[in-house]
C-alpha atoms as a PDB file:
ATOM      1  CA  UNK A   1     -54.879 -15.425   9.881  1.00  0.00           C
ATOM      2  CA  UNK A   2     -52.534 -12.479  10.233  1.00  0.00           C
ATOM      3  CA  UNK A   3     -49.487 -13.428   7.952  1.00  0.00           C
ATOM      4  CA  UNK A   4     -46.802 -10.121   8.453  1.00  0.00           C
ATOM      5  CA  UNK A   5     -44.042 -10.010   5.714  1.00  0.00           C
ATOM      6  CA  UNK A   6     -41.270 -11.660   7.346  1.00  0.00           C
ATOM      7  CA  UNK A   7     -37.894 -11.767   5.395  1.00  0.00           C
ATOM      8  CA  UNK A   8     -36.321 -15.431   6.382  1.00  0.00           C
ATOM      9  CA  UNK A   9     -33.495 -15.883   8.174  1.00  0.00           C
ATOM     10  CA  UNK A  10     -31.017 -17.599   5.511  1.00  0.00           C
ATOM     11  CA  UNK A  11     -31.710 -14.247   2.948  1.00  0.00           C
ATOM     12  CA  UNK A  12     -30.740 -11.932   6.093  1.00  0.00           C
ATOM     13  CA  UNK A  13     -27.616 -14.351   6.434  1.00  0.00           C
ATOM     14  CA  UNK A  14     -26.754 -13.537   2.661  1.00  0.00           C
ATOM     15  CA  UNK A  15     -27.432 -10.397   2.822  1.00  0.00           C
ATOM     16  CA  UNK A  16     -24.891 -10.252   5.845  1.00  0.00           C
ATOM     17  CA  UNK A  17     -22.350 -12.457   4.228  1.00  0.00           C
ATOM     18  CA  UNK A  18     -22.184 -10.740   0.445  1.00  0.00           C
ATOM     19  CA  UNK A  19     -22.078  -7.551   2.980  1.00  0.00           C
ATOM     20  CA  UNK A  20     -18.807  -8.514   5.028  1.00  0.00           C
ATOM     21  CA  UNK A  21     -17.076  -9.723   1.268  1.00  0.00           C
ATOM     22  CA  UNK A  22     -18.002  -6.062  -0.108  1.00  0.00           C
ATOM     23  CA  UNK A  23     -16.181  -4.701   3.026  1.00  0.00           C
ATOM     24  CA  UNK A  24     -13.559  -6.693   2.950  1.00  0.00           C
ATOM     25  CA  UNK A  25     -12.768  -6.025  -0.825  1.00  0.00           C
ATOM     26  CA  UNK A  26     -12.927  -2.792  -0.075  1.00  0.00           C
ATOM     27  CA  UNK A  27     -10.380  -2.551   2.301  1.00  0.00           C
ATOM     28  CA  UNK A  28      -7.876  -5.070   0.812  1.00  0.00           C
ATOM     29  CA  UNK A  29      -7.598  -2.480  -2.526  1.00  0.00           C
ATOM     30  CA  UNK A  30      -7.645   0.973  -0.332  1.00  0.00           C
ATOM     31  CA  UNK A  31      -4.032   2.411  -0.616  1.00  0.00           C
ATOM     32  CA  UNK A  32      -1.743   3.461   2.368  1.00  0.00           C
ATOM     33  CA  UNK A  33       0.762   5.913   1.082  1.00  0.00           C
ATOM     34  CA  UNK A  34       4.139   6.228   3.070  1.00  0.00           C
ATOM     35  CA  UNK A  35       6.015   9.777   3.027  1.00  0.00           C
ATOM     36  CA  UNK A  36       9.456   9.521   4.864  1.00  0.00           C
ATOM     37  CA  UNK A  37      13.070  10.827   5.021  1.00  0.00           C
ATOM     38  CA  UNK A  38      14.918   7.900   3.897  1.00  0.00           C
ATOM     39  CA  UNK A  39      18.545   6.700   2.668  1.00  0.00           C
ATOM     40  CA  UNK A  40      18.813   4.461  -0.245  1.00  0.00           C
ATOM     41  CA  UNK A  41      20.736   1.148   0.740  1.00  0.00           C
ATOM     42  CA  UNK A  42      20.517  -0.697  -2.560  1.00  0.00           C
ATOM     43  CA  UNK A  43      18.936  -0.693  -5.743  1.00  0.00           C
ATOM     44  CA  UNK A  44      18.115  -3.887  -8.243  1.00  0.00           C
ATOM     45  CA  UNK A  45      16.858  -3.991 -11.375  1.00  0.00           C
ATOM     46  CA  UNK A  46      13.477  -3.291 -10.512  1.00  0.00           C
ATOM     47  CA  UNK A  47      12.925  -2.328  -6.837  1.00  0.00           C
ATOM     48  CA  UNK A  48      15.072  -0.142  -4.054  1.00  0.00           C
ATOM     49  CA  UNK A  49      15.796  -0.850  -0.454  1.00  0.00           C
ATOM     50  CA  UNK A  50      15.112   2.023   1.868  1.00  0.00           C
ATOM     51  CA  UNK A  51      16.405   2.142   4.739  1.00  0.00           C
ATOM     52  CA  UNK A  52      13.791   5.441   6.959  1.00  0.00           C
ATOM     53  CA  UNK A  53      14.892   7.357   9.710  1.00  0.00           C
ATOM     54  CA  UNK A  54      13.858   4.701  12.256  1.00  0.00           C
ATOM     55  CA  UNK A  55      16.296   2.610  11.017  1.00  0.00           C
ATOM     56  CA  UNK A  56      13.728  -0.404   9.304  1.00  0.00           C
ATOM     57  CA  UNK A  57      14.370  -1.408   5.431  1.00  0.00           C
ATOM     58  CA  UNK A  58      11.809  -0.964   2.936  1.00  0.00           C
ATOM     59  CA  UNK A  59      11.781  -2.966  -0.089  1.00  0.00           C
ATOM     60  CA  UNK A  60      10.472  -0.579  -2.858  1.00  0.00           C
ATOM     61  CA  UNK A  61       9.111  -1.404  -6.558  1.00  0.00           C
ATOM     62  CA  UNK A  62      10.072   1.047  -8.787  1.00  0.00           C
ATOM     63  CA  UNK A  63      10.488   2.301 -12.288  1.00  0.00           C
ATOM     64  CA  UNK A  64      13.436   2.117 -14.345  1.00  0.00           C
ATOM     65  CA  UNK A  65      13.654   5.784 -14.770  1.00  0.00           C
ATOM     66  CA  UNK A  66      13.011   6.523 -11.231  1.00  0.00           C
ATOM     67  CA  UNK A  67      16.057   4.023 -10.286  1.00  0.00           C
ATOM     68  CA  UNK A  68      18.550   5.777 -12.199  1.00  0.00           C
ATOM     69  CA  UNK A  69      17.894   8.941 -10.786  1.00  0.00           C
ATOM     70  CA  UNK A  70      18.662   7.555  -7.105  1.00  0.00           C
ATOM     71  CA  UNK A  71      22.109   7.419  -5.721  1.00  0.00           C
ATOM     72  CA  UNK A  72      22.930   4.523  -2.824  1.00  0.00           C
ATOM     73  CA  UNK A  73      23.948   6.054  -0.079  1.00  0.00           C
ATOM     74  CA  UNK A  74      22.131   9.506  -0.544  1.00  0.00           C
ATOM     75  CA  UNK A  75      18.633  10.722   1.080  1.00  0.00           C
ATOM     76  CA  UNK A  76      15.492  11.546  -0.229  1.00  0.00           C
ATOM     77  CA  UNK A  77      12.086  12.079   0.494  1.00  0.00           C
ATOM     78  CA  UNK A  78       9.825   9.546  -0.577  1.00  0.00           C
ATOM     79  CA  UNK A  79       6.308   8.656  -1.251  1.00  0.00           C
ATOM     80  CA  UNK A  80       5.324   4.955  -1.622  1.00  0.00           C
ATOM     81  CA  UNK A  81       1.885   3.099  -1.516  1.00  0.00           C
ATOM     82  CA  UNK A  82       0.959  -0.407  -0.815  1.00  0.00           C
ATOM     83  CA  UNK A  83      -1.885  -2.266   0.336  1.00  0.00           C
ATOM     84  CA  UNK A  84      -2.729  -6.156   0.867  1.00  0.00           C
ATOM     85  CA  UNK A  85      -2.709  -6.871  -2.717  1.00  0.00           C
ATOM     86  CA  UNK A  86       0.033  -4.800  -3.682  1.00  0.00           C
ATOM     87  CA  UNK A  87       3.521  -5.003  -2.625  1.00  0.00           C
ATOM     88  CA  UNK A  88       5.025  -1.240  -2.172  1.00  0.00           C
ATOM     89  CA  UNK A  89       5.821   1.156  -5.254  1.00  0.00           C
ATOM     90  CA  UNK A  90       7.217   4.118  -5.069  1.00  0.00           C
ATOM     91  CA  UNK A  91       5.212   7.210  -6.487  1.00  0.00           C
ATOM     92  CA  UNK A  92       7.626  10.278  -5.667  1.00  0.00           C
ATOM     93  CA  UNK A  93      11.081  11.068  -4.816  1.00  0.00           C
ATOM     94  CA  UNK A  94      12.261  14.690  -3.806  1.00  0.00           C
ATOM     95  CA  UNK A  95      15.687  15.478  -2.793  1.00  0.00           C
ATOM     96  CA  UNK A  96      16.277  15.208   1.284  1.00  0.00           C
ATOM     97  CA  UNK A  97      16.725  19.094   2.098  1.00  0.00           C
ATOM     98  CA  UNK A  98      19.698  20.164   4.077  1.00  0.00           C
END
């Protein structure tokens, strides 16, 4: 009798499933960082609204220190990331250069 070694079809399945979970973990806590020209609407006590060049608002987490140092009405340039996890925070602000 001529038995080959066969791995069975519900541990392939697993293996498939814990394989598509990985992935999608993965991708959920990848970061997508934002750089744009943009003019701050309005700031709160803990986040900014952004309003870019194309003319959509951004709601923005940031730090206390980083708020102060923003006007309303002025422009900067701005790096934020956010993924599916996170909602956006901003990492850098330059002044907008004229």
């Amino acid at each position: 009798m001529n038995v080959a070694n066969k791995t069975s079809t519900p541990s392939i399945i697993w293996g498939l499933l814990v394989f598509a979970a990985l992935v999608t973990g993965f991708s959920y806590t990848q970061l997508d960082s934002t750089y744009a020209g943009v003019t701050v609407v309005s700031k709160g006590e803990k986040q900014v609204v952004l309003r870019k060049e194309d003319g959509s608002l951004h709601r923005v987490r940031a730090q206390e220190h980083e708020l102060r140092s923003l006007t309303e009405g002025e422009k900067y340039l701005v790096t934020y990331a956010h993924n599916r996890l996170r909602s956006p925070f901003l990492m850098k602000v330059e002044p907008f250069p004229e």
